[in-house]
N, C-alpha and C. Protein backbone atom coordinates (compact mmCIF):
# COMPACT_ATOMS: atom_id res chain seq x y z
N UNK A 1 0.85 -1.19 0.00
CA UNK A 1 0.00 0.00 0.00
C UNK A 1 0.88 1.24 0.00
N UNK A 2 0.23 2.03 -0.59
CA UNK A 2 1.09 3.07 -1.40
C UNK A 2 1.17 4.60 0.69
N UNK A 3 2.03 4.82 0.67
CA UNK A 3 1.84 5.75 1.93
C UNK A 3 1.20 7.10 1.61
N UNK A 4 0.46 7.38 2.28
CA UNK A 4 -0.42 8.67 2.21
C UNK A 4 0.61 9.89 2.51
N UNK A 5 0.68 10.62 1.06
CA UNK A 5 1.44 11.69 1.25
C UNK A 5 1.20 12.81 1.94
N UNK A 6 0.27 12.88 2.73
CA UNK A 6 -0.70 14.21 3.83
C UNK A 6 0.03 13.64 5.25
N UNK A 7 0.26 12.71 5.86
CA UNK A 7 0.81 12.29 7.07
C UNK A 7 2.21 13.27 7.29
N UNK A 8 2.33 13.95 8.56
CA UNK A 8 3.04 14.59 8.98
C UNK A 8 3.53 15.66 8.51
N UNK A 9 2.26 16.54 7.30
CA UNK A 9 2.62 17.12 6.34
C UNK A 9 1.45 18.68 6.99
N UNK A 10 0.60 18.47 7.29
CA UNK A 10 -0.83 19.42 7.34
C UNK A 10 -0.41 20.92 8.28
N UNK A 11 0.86 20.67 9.12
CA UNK A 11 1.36 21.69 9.99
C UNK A 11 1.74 22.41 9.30
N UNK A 12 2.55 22.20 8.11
CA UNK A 12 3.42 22.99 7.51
C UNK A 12 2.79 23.61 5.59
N UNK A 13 1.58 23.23 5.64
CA UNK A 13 0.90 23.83 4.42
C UNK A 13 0.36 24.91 4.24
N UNK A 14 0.35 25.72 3.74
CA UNK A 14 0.06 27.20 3.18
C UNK A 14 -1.20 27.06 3.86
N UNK A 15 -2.24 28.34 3.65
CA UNK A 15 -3.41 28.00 3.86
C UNK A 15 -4.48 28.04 2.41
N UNK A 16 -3.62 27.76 1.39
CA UNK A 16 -3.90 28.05 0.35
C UNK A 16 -4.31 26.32 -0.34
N UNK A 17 -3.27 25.62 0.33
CA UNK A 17 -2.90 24.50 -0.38
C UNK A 17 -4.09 23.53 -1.02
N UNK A 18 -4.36 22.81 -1.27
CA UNK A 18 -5.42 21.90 -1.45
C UNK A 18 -4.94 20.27 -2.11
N UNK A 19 -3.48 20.32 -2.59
CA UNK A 19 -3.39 19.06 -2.94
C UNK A 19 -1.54 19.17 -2.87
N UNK A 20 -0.53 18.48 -1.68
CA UNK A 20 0.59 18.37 -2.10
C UNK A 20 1.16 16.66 -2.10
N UNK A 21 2.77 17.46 -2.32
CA UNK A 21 3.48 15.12 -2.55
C UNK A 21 3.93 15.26 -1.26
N UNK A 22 4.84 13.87 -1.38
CA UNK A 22 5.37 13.94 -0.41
C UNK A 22 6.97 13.68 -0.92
N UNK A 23 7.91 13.99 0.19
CA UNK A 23 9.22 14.53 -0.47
C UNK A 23 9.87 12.91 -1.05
N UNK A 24 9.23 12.03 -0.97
CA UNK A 24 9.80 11.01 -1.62
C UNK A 24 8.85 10.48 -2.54
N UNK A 25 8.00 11.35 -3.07
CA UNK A 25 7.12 11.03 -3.99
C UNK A 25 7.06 11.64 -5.42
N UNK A 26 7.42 13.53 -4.76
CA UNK A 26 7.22 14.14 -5.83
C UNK A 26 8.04 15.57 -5.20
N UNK A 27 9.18 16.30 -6.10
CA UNK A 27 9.15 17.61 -5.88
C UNK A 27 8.22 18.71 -5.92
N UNK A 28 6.93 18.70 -6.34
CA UNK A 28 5.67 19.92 -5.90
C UNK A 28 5.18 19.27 -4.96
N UNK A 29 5.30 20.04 -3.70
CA UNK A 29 5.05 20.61 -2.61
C UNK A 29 3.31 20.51 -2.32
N UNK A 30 3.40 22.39 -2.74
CA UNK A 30 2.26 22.16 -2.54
C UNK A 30 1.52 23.04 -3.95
N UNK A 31 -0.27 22.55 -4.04
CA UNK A 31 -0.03 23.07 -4.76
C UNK A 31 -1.88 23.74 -4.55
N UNK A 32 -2.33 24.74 -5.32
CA UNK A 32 -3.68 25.57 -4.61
C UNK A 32 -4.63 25.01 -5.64
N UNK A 33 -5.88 25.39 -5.64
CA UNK A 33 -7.02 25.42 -7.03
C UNK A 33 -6.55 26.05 -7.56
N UNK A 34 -6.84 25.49 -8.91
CA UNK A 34 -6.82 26.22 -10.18
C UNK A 34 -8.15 27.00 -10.68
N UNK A 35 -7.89 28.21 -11.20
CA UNK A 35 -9.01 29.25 -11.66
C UNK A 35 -8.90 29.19 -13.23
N UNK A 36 -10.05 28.75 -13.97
CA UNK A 36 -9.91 28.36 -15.13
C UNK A 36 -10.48 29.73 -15.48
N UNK A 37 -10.03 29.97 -16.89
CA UNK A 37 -10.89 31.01 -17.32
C UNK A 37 -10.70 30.64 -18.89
N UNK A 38 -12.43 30.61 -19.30
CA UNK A 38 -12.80 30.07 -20.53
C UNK A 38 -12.57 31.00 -21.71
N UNK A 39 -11.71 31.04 -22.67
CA UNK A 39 -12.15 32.15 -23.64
C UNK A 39 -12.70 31.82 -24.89
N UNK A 40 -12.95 33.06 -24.62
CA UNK A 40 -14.24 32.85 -25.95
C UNK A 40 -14.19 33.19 -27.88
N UNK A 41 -12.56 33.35 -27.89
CA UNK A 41 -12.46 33.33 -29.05
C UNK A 41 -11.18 32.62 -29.45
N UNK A 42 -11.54 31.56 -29.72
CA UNK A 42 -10.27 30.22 -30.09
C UNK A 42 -9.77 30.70 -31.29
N UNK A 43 -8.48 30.91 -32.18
CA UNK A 43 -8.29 31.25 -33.63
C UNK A 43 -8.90 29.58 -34.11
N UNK A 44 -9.27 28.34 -33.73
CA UNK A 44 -9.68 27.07 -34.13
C UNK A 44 -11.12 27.36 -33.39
N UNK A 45 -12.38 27.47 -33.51
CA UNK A 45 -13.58 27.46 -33.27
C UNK A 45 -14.05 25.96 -32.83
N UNK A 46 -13.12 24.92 -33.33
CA UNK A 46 -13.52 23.89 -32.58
C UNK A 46 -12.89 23.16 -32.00
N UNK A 47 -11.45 23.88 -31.51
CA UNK A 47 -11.22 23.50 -29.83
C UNK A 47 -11.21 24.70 -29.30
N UNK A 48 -11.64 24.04 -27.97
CA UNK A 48 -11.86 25.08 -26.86
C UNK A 48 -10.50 25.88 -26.50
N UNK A 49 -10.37 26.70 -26.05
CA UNK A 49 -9.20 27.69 -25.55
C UNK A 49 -9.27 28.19 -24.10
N UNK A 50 -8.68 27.79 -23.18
CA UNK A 50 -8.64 28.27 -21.74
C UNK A 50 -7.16 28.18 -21.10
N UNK A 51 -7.42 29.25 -19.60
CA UNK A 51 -6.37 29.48 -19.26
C UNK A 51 -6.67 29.14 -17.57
N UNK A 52 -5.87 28.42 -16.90
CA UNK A 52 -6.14 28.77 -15.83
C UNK A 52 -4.58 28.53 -15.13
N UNK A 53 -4.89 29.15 -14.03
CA UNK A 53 -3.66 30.11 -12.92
C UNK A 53 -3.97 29.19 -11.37
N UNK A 54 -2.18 28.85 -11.09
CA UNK A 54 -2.71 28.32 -9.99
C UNK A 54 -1.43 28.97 -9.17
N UNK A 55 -1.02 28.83 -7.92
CA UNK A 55 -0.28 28.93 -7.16
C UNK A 55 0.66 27.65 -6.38
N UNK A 56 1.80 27.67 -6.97
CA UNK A 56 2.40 26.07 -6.17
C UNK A 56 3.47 27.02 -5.48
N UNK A 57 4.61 25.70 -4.73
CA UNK A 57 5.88 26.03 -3.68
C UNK A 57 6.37 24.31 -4.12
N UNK A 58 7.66 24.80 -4.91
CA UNK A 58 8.31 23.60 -5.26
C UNK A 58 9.77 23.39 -3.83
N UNK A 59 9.99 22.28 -3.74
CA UNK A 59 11.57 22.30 -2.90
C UNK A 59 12.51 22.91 -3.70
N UNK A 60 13.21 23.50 -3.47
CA UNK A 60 14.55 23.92 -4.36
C UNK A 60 15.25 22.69 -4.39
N UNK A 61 16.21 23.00 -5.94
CA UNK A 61 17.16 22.28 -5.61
C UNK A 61 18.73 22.05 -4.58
N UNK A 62 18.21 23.21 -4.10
CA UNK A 62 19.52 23.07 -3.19
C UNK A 62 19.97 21.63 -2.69
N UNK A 63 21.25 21.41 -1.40
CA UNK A 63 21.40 20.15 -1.47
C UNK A 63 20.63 20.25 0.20
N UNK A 64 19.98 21.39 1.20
CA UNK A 64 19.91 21.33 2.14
C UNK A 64 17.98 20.90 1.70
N UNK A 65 17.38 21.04 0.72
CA UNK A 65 16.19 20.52 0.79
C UNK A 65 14.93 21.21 1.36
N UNK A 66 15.76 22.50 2.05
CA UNK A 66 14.39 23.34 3.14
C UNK A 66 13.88 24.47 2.60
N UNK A 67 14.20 24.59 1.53
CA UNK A 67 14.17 25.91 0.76
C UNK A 67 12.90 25.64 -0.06
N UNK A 68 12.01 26.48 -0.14
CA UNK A 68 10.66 26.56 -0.78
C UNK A 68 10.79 27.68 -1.70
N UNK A 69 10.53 27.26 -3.36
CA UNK A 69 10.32 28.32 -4.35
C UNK A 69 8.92 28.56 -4.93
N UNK A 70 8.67 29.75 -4.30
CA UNK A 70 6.88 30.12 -4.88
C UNK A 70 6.87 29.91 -5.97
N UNK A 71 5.89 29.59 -6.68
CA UNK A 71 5.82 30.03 -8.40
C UNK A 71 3.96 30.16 -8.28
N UNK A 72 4.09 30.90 -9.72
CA UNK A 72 2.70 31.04 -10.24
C UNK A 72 2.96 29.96 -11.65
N UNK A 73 1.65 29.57 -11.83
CA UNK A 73 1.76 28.73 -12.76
C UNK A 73 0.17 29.25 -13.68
N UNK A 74 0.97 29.53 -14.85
CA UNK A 74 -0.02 29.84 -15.85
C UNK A 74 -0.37 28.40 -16.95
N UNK A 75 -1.18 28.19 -17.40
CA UNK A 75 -1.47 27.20 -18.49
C UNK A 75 -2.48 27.50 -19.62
N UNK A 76 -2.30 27.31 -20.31
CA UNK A 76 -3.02 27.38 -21.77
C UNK A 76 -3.08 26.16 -22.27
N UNK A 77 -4.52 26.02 -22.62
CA UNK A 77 -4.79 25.35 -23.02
C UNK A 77 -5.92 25.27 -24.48
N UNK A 78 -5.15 24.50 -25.55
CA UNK A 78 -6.11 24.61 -26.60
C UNK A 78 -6.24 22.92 -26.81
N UNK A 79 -7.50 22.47 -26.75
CA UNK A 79 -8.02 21.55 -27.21
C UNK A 79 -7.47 20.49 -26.51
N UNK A 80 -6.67 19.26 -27.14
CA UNK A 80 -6.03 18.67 -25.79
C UNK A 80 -4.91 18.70 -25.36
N UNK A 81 -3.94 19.91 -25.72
CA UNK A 81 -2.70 19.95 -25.25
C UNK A 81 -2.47 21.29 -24.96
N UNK A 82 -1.64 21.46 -24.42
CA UNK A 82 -1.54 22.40 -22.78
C UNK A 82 0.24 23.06 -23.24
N UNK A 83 -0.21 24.04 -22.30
CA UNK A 83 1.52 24.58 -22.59
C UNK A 83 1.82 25.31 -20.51
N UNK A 84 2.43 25.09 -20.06
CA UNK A 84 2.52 25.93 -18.53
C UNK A 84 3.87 26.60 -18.65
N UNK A 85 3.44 28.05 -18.14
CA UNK A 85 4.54 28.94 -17.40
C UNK A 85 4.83 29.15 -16.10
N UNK A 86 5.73 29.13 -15.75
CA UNK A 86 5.56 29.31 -14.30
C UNK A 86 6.79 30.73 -13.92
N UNK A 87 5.99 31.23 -13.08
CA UNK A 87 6.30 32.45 -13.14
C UNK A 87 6.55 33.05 -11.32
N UNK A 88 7.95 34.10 -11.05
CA UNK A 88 7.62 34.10 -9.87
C UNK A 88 6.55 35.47 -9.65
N UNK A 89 6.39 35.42 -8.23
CA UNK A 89 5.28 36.15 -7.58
C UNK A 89 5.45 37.61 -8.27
N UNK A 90 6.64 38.08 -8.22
CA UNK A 90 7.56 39.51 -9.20
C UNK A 90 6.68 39.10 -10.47
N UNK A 91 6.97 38.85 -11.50
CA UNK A 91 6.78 38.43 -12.68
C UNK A 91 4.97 38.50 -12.94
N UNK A 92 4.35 37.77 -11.78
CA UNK A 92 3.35 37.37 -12.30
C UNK A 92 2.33 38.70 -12.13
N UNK A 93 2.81 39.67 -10.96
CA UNK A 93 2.18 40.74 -10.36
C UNK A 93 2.87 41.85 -11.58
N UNK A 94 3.49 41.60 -12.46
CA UNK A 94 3.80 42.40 -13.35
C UNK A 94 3.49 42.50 -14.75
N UNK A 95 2.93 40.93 -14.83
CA UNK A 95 2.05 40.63 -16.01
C UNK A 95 0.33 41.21 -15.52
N UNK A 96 -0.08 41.13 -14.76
CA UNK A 96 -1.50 40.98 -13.98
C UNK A 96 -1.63 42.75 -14.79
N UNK A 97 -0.37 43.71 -14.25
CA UNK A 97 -0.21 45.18 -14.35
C UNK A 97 -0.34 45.35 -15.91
N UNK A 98 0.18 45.09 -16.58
CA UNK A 98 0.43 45.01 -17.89
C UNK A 98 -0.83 44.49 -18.84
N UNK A 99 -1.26 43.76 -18.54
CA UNK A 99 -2.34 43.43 -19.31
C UNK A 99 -3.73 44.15 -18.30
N UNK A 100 -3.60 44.57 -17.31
CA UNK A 100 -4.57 45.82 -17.02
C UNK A 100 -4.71 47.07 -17.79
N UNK A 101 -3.29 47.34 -17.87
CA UNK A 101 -3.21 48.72 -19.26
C UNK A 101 -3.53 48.63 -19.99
N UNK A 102 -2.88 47.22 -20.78
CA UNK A 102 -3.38 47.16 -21.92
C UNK A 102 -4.88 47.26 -22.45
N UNK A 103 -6.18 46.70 -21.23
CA UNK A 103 -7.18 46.60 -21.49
C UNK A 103 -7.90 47.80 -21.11
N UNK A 104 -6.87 48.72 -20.18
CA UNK A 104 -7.56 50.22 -20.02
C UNK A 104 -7.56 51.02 -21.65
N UNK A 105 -6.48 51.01 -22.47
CA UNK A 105 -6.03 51.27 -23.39
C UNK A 105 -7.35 51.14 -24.40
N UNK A 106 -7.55 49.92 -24.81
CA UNK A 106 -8.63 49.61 -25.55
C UNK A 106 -9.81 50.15 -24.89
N UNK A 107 -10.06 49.82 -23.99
CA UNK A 107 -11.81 50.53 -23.64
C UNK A 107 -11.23 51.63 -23.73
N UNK A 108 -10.61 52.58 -23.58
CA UNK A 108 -10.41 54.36 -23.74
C UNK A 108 -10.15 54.76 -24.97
N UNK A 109 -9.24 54.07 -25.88
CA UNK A 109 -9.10 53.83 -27.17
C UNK A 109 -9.53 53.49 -28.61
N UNK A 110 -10.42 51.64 -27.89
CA UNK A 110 -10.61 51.21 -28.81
C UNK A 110 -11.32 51.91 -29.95
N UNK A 111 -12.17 50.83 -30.38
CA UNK A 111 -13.02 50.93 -31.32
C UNK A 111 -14.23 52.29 -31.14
């Protein structure tokens, strides 16, 4: 029987978490829900196109093992194959900014 990777683990999880490994199972940690967001204009009309954003904490590779690296994890997805970025907390709060302008831009701009 396979060992339950949640045992001696629940003290030390974000309060975010919702599904992690365990360190002899898997390097992601931990990792949160994912927020899908459907869009609605595929350049292929008949696969679907979505994106969703999650929040993990991988172990580093260091050789001491205690070191936790945030990431944001972006994914795209068209139809059945997927592409992920992962991005740190810097990065991702700088994309979030950026494509806010951009969409202030167009409604003040656009059409």
């Amino acid at each position: 029987m396979d060992e339950d990777p949640t045992i001696g683990m629940e003290s030390t999880c974000p309060t975010w978490c919702v599904m992690h490994g365990s360190s002899n199972h898997s390097a992601l940690w931990h990792v949160s829900e994912a927020h899908l967001l459907e869009l609605g204009r595929s350049a292929e009309p008949r696969r679907k196109e979505s994106l969703d954003v999650r929040a993990a904490q991988y172990l580093s590779d260091d050789s001491d093992g205690a070191t936790w690296e945030p990431a944001v994890e972006l994914a795209h997805h068209v139809g059945n194959r997927y592409r992920v970025i992962q991005l740190t907390p810097a990065d991702a709060r700088r994309i979030a900014e950026l494509l806010s302008h951009a969409a202030d831009d167009v409604d003040t701009h656009g059409s």
